[in-house]
C-alpha atoms as a PDB file:
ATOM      1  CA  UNK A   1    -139.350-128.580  50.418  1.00  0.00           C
ATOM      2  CA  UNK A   2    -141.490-131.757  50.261  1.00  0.00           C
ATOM      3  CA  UNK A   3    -141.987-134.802  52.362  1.00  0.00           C
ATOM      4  CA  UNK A   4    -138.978-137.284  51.741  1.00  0.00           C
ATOM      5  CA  UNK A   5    -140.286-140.000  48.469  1.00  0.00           C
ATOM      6  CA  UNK A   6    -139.167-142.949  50.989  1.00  0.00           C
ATOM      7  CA  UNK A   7    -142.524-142.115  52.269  1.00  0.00           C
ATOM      8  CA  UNK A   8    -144.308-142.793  48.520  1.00  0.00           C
ATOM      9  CA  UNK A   9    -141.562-145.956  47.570  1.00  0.00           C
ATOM     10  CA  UNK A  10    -142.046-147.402  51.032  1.00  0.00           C
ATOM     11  CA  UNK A  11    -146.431-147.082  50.231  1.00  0.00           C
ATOM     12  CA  UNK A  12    -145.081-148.893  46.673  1.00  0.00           C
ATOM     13  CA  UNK A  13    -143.129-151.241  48.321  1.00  0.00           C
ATOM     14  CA  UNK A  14    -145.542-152.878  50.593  1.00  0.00           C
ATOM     15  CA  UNK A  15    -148.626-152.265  47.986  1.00  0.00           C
ATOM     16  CA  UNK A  16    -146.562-154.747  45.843  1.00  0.00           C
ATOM     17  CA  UNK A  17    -146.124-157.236  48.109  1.00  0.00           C
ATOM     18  CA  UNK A  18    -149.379-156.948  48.802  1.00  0.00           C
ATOM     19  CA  UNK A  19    -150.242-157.854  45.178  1.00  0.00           C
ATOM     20  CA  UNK A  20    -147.541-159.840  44.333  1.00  0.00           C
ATOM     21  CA  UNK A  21    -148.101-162.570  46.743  1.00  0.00           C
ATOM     22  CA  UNK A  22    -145.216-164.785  45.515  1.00  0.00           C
ATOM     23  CA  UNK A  23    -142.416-163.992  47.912  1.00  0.00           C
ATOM     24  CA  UNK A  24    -140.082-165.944  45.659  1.00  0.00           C
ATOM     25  CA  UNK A  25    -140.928-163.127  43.124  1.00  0.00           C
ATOM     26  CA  UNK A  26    -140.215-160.315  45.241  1.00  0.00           C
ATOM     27  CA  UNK A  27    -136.882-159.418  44.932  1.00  0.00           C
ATOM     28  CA  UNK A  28    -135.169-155.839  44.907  1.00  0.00           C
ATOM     29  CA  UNK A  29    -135.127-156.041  41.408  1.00  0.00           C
ATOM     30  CA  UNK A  30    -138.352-156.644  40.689  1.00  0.00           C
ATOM     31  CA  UNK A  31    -139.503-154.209  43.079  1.00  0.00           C
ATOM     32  CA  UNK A  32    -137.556-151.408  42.072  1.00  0.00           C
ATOM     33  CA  UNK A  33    -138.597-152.193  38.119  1.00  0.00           C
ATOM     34  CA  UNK A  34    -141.946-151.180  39.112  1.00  0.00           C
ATOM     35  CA  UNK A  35    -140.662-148.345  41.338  1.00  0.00           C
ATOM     36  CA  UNK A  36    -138.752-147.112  38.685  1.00  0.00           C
ATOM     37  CA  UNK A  37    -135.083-146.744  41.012  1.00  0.00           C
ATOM     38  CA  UNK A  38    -132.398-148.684  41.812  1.00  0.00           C
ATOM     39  CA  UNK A  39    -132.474-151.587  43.464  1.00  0.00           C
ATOM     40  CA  UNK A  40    -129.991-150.537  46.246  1.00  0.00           C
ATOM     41  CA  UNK A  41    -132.755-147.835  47.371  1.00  0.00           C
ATOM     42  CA  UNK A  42    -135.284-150.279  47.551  1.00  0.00           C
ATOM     43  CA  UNK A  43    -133.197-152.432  50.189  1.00  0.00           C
ATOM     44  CA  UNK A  44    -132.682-149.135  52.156  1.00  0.00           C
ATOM     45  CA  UNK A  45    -136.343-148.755  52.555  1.00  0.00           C
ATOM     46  CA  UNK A  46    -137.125-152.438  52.661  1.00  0.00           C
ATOM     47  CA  UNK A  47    -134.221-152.221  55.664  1.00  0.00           C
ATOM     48  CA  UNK A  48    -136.125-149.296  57.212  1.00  0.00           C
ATOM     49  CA  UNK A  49    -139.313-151.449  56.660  1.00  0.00           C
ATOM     50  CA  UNK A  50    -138.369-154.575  58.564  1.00  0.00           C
ATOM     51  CA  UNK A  51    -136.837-152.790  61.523  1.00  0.00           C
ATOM     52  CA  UNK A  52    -140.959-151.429  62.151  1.00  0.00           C
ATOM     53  CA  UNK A  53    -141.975-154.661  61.836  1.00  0.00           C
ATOM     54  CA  UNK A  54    -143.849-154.340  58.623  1.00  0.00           C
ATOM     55  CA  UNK A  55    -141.967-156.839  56.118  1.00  0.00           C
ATOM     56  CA  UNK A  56    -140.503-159.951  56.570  1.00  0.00           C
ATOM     57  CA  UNK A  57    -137.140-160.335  54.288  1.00  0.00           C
ATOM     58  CA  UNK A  58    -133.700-161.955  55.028  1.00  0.00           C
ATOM     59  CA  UNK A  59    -130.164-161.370  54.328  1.00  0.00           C
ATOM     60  CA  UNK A  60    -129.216-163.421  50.999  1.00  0.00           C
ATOM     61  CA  UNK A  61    -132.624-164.885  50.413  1.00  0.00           C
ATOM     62  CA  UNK A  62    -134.177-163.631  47.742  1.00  0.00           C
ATOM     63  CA  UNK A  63    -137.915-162.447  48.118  1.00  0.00           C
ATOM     64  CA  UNK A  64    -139.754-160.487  50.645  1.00  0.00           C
ATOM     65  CA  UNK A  65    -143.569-160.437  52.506  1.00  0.00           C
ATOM     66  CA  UNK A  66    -145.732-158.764  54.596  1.00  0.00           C
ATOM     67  CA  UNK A  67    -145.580-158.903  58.203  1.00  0.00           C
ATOM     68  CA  UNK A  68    -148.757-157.970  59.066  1.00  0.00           C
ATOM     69  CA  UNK A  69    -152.288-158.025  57.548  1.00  0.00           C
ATOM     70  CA  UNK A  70    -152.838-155.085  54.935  1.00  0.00           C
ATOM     71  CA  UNK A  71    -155.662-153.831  57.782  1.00  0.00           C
ATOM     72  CA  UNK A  72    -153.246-153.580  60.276  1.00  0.00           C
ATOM     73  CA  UNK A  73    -151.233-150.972  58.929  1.00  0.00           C
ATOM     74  CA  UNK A  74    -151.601-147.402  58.593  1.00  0.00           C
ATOM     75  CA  UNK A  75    -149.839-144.770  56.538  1.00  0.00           C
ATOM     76  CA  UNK A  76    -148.506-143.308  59.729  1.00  0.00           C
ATOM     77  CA  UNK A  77    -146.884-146.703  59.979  1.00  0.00           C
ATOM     78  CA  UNK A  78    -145.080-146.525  56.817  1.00  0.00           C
ATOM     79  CA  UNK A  79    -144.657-142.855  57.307  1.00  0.00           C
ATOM     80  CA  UNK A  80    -142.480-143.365  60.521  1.00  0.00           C
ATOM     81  CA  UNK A  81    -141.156-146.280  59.514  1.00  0.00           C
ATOM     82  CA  UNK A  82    -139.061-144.078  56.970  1.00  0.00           C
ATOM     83  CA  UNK A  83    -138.478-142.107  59.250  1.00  0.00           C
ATOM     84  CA  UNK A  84    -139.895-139.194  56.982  1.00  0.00           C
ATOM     85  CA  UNK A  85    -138.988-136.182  59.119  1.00  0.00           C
ATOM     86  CA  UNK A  86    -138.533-135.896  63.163  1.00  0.00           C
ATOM     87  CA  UNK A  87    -141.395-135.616  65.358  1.00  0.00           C
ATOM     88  CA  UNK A  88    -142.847-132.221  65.668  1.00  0.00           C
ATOM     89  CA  UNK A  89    -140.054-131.047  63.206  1.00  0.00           C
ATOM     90  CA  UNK A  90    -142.316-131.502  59.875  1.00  0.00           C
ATOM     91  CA  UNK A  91    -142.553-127.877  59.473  1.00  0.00           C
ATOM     92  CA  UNK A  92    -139.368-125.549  60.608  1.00  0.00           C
ATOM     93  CA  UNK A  93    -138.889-121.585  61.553  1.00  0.00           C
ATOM     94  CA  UNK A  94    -136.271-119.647  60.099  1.00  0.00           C
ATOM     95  CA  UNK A  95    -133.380-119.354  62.493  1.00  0.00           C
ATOM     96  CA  UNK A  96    -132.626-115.936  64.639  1.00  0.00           C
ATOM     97  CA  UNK A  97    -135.014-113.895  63.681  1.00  0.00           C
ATOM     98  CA  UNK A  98    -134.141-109.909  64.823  1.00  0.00           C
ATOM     99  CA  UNK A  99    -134.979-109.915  68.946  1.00  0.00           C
ATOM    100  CA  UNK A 100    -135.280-106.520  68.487  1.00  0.00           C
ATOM    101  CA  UNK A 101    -138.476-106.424  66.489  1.00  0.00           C
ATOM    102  CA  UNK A 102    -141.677-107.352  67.606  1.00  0.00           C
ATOM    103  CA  UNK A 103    -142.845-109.854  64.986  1.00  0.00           C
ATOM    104  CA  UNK A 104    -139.112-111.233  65.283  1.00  0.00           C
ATOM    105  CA  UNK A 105    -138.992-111.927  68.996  1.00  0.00           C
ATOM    106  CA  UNK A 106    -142.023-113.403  68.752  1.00  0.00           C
ATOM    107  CA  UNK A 107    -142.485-115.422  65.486  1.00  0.00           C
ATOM    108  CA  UNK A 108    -140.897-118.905  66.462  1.00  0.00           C
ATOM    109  CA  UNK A 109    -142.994-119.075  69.619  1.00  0.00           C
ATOM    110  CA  UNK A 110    -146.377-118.338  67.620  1.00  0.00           C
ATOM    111  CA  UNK A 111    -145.442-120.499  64.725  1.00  0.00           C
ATOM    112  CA  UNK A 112    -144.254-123.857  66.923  1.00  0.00           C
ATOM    113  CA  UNK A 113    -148.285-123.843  67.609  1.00  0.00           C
ATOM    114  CA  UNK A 114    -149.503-123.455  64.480  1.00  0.00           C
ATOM    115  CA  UNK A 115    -147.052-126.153  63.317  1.00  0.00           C
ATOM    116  CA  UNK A 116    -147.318-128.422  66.005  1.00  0.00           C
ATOM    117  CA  UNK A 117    -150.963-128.732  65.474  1.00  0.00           C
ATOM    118  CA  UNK A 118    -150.689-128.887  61.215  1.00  0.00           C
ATOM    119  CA  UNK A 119    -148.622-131.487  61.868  1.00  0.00           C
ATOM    120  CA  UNK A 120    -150.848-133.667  64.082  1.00  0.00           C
ATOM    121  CA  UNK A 121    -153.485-133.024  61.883  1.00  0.00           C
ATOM    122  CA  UNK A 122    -151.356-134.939  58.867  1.00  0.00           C
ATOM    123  CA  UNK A 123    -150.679-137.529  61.192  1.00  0.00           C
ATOM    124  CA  UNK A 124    -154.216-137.970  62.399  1.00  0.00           C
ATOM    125  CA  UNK A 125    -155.389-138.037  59.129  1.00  0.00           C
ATOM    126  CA  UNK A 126    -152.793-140.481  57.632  1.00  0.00           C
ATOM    127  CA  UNK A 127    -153.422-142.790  60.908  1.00  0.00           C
ATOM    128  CA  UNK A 128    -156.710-142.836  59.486  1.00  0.00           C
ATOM    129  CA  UNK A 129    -155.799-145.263  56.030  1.00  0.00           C
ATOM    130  CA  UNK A 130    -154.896-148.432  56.053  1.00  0.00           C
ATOM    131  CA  UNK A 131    -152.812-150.299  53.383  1.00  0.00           C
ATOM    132  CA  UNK A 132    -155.797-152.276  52.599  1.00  0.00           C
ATOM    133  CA  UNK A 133    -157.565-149.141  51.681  1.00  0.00           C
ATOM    134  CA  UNK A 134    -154.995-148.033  48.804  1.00  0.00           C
ATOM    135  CA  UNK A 135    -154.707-151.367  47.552  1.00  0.00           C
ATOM    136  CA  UNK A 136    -158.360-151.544  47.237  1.00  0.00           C
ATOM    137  CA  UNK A 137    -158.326-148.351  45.362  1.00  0.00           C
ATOM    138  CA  UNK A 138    -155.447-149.410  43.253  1.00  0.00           C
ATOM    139  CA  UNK A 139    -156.713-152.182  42.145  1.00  0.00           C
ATOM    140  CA  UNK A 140    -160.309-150.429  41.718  1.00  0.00           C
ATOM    141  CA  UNK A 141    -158.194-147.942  39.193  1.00  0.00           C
ATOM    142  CA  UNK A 142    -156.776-150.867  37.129  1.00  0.00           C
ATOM    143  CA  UNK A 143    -159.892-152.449  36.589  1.00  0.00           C
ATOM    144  CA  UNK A 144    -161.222-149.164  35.527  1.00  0.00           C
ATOM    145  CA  UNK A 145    -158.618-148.364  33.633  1.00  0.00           C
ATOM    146  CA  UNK A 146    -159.375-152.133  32.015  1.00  0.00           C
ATOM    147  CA  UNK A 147    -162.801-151.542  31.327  1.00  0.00           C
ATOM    148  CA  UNK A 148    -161.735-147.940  29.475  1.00  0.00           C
ATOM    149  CA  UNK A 149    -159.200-149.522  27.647  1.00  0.00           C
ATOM    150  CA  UNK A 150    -161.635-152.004  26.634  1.00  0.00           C
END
């Protein structure tokens, strides 16, 4: 089981706006060209998106932008903006385990820590990058990718 994409589209999503300054430009179409999906997906997310606060787009006008600075906004934004998984429910125990056993009866109980703190850990870590951060290395890897291609 992975993380839901919405997490990696929604990352796209505002990295492209990010780029693609033109708001007139910045359609569902457009985006979800470079996503690769279908443009109905991308208005989910974009929907999920400007509910947190992080895009600015409205009904029957084409284009959308940023709401906030690049700096401003974390992965965990985007990560619960897309509402990715519940809190503290990233990681989940299998249900009724045998009471009767000693690993069993005690499993879940052992396993909510370990979780718990795994899961604050992502977070932490993903509070820690900024959008500005993975633009900046996006665009580093184009020009690279320039200068290789030569």
């Amino acid at each position: 089981m992975s993380i839901s994409s919405r997490f990696s589209v929604a990352i796209h999503i505002l990295c492209l706006l990010a780029v693609s300054k033109d708001k007139a430009t910045n359609t569902s179409e457009y985006i979800a060209a470079s996503v690769n999906t279908n443009p109905v997906v991308i208005r989910k997310v974009m929907s999920m998106l400007k509910s947190a606060g992080l895009v600015h787009v409205r009904a029957g006008v084409a284009g959308a932008e940023l709401a906030k600075e690049l700096p401003n906004i974390t992965l965990l934004d985007v990560y619960k903006a897309v509402n990715v998984v519940a809190e503290n429910d990233l990681f989940n125990s299998h249900e009724r385990p045998n009471p009767e056993c000693i690993v069993g009866r005690n499993i879940q109980q052992s396993l909510t820590k370990q979780f718990s703190a795994a899961q604050n850990a992502m977070e932490q870590s993903l509070a820690s990058v900024t959008l500005a951060e993975v633009v900046e290395d996006i665009l580093e890897s184009d020009k690279m990718r320039s200068l290789e291609n030569g």
